[in-house]
C-alpha atoms as a PDB file:
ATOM      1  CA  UNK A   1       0.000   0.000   0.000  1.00  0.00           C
ATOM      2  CA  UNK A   2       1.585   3.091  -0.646  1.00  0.00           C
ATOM      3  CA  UNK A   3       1.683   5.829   1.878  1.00  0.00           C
ATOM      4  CA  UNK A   4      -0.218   9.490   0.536  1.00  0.00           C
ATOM      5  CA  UNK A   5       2.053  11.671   2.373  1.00  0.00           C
ATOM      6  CA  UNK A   6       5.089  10.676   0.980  1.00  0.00           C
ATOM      7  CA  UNK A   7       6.044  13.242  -2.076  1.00  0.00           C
ATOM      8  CA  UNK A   8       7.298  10.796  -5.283  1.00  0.00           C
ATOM      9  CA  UNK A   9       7.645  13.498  -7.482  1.00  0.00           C
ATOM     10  CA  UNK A  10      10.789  13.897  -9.231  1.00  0.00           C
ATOM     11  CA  UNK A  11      12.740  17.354  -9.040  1.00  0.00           C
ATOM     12  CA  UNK A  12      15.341  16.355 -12.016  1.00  0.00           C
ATOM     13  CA  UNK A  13      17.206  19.680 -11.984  1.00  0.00           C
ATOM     14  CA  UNK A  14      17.794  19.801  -8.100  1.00  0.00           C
ATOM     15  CA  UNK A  15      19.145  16.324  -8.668  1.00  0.00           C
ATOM     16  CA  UNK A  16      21.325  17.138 -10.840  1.00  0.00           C
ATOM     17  CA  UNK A  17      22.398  20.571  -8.994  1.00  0.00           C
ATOM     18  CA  UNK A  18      22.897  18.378  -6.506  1.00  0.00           C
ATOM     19  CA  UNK A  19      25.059  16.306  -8.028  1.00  0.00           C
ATOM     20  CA  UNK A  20      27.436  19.032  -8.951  1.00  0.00           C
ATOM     21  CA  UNK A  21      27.481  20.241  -5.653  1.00  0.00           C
ATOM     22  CA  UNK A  22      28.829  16.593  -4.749  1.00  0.00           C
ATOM     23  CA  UNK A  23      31.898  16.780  -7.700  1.00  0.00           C
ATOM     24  CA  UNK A  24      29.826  15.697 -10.537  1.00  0.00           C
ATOM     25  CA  UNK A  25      28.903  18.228 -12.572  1.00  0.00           C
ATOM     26  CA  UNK A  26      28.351  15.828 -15.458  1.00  0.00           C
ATOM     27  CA  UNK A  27      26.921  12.617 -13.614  1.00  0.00           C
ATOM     28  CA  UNK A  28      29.659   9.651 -13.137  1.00  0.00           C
ATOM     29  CA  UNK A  29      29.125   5.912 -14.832  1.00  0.00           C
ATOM     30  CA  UNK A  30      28.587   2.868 -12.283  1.00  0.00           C
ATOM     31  CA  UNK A  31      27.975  -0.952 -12.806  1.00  0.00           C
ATOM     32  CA  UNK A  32      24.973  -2.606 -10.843  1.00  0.00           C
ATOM     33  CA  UNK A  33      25.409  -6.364 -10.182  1.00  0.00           C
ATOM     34  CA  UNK A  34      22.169  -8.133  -9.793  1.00  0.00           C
ATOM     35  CA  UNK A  35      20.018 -11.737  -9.932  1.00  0.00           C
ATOM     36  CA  UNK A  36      17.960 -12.870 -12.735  1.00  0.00           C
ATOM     37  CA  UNK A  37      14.705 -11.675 -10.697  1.00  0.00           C
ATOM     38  CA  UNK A  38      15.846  -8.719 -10.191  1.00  0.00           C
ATOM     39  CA  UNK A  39      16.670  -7.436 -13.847  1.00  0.00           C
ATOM     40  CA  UNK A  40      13.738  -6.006 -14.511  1.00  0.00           C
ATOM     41  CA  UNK A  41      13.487  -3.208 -11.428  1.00  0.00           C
ATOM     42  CA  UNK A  42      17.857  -2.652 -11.903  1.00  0.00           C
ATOM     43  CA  UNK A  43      16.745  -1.824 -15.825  1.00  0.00           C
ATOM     44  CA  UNK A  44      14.116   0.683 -14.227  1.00  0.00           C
ATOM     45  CA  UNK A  45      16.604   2.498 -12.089  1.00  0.00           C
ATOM     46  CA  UNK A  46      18.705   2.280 -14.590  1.00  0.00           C
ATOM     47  CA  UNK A  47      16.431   4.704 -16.877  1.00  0.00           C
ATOM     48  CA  UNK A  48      15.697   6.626 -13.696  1.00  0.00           C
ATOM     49  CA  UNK A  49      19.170   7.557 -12.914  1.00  0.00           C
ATOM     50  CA  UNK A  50      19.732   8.353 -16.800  1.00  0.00           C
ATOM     51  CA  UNK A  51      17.667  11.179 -15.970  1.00  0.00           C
ATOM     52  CA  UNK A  52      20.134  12.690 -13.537  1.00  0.00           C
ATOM     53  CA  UNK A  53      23.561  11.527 -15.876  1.00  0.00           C
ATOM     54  CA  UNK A  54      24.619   8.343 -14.398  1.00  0.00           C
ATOM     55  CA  UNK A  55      25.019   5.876 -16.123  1.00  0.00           C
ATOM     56  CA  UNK A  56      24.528   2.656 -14.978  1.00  0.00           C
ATOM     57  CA  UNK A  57      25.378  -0.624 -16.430  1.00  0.00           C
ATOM     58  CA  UNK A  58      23.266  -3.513 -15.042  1.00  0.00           C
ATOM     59  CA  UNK A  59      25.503  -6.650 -15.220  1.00  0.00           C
ATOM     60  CA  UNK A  60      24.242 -10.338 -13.649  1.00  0.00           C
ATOM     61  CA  UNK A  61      26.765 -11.917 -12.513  1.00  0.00           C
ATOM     62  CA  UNK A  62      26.375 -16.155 -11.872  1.00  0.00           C
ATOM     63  CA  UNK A  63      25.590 -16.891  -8.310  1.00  0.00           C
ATOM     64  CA  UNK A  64      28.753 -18.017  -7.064  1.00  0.00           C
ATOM     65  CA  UNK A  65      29.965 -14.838  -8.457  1.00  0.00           C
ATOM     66  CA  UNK A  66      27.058 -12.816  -6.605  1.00  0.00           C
ATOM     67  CA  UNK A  67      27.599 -14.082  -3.300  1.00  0.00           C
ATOM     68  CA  UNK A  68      31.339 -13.981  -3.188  1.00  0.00           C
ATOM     69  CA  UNK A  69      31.595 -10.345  -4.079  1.00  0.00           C
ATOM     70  CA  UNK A  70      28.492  -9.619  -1.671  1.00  0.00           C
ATOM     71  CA  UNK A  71      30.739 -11.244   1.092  1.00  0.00           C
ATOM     72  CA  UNK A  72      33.822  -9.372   0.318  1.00  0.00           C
ATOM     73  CA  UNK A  73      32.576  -6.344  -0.533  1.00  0.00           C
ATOM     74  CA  UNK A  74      33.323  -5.684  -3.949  1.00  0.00           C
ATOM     75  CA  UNK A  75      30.216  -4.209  -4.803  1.00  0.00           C
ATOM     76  CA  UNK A  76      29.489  -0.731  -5.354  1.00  0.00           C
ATOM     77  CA  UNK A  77      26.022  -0.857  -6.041  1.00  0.00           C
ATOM     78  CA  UNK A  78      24.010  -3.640  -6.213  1.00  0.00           C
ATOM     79  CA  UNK A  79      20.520  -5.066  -6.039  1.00  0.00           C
ATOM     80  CA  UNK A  80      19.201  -8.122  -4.174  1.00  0.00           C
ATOM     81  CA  UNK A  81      17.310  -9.115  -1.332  1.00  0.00           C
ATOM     82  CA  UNK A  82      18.126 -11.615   1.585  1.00  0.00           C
ATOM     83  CA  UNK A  83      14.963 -14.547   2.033  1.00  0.00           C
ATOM     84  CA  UNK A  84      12.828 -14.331   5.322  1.00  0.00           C
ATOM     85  CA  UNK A  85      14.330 -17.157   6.488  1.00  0.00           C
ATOM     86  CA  UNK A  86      17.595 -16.755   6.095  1.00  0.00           C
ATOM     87  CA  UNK A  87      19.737 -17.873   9.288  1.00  0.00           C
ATOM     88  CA  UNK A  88      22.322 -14.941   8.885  1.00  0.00           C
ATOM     89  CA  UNK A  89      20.084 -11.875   8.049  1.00  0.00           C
ATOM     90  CA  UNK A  90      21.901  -9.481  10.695  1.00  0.00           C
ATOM     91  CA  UNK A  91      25.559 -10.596   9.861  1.00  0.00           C
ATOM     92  CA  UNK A  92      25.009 -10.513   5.904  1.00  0.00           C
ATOM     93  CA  UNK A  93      23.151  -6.786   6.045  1.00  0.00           C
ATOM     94  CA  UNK A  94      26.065  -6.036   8.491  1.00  0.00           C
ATOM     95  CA  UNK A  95      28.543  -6.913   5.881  1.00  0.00           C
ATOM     96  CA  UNK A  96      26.510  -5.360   3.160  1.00  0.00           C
ATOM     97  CA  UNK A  97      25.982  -1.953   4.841  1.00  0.00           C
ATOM     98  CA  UNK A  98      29.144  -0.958   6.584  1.00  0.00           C
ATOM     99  CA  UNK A  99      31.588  -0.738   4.209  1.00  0.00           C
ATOM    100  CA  UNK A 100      35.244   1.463   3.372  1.00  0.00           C
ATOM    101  CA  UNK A 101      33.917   2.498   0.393  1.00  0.00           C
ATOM    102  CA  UNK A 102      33.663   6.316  -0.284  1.00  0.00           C
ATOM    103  CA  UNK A 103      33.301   7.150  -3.915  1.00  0.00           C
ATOM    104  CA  UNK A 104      30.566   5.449  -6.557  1.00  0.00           C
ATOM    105  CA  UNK A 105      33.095   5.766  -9.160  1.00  0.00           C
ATOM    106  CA  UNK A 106      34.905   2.947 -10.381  1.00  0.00           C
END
């Protein structure tokens, strides 16, 4: 259900003022790994982002692949979601969301 008081318009040139203001006056280019089910919503932000100049390239890497640069953080942007009942929910988000890495470009 989606929540009425949340504003979902899009302010394209803030976002891009924005983005000069952070060092990229002309957007930056960044890979996105993802899983087979999740091509479809990476291609969306993909076209989203576009909008602002950055470029993403959605790659989908094999599984084995995935998991291994998941675990040793060698993702800069990525898109994937951890099942319910996965025994190590706390120590994979923990690994996903505190990371050394400062700058989205490669």
């Amino acid at each position: 259900m989606s929540n009425p008081n949340i504003d979902r318009s899009r302010n394209i040139a803030a976002g891009i003022a924005l983005l000069a203001e952070a060092g990229y006056p002309n957007g930056f280019a960044i890979s996105m790994n993802t899983t087979p089910f999740w091509v479809s919503l990476a291609n969306s932000i993909k076209t989203s982002l576009a909008d602002l100049g950055i470029t993403v390239t959605v790659n989908v890497p094999n599984a084995a692949d995935f998991s291994a640069a998941l675990q040793s953080h060698n993702h800069l942007f990525f898109l994937t979601a951890a099942p319910v009942n996965w025994e190590d929910t706390p120590n994979l988000l923990g690994r996903l969301l505190y990371s050394d890495m400062t700058s989205p470009v490669q």
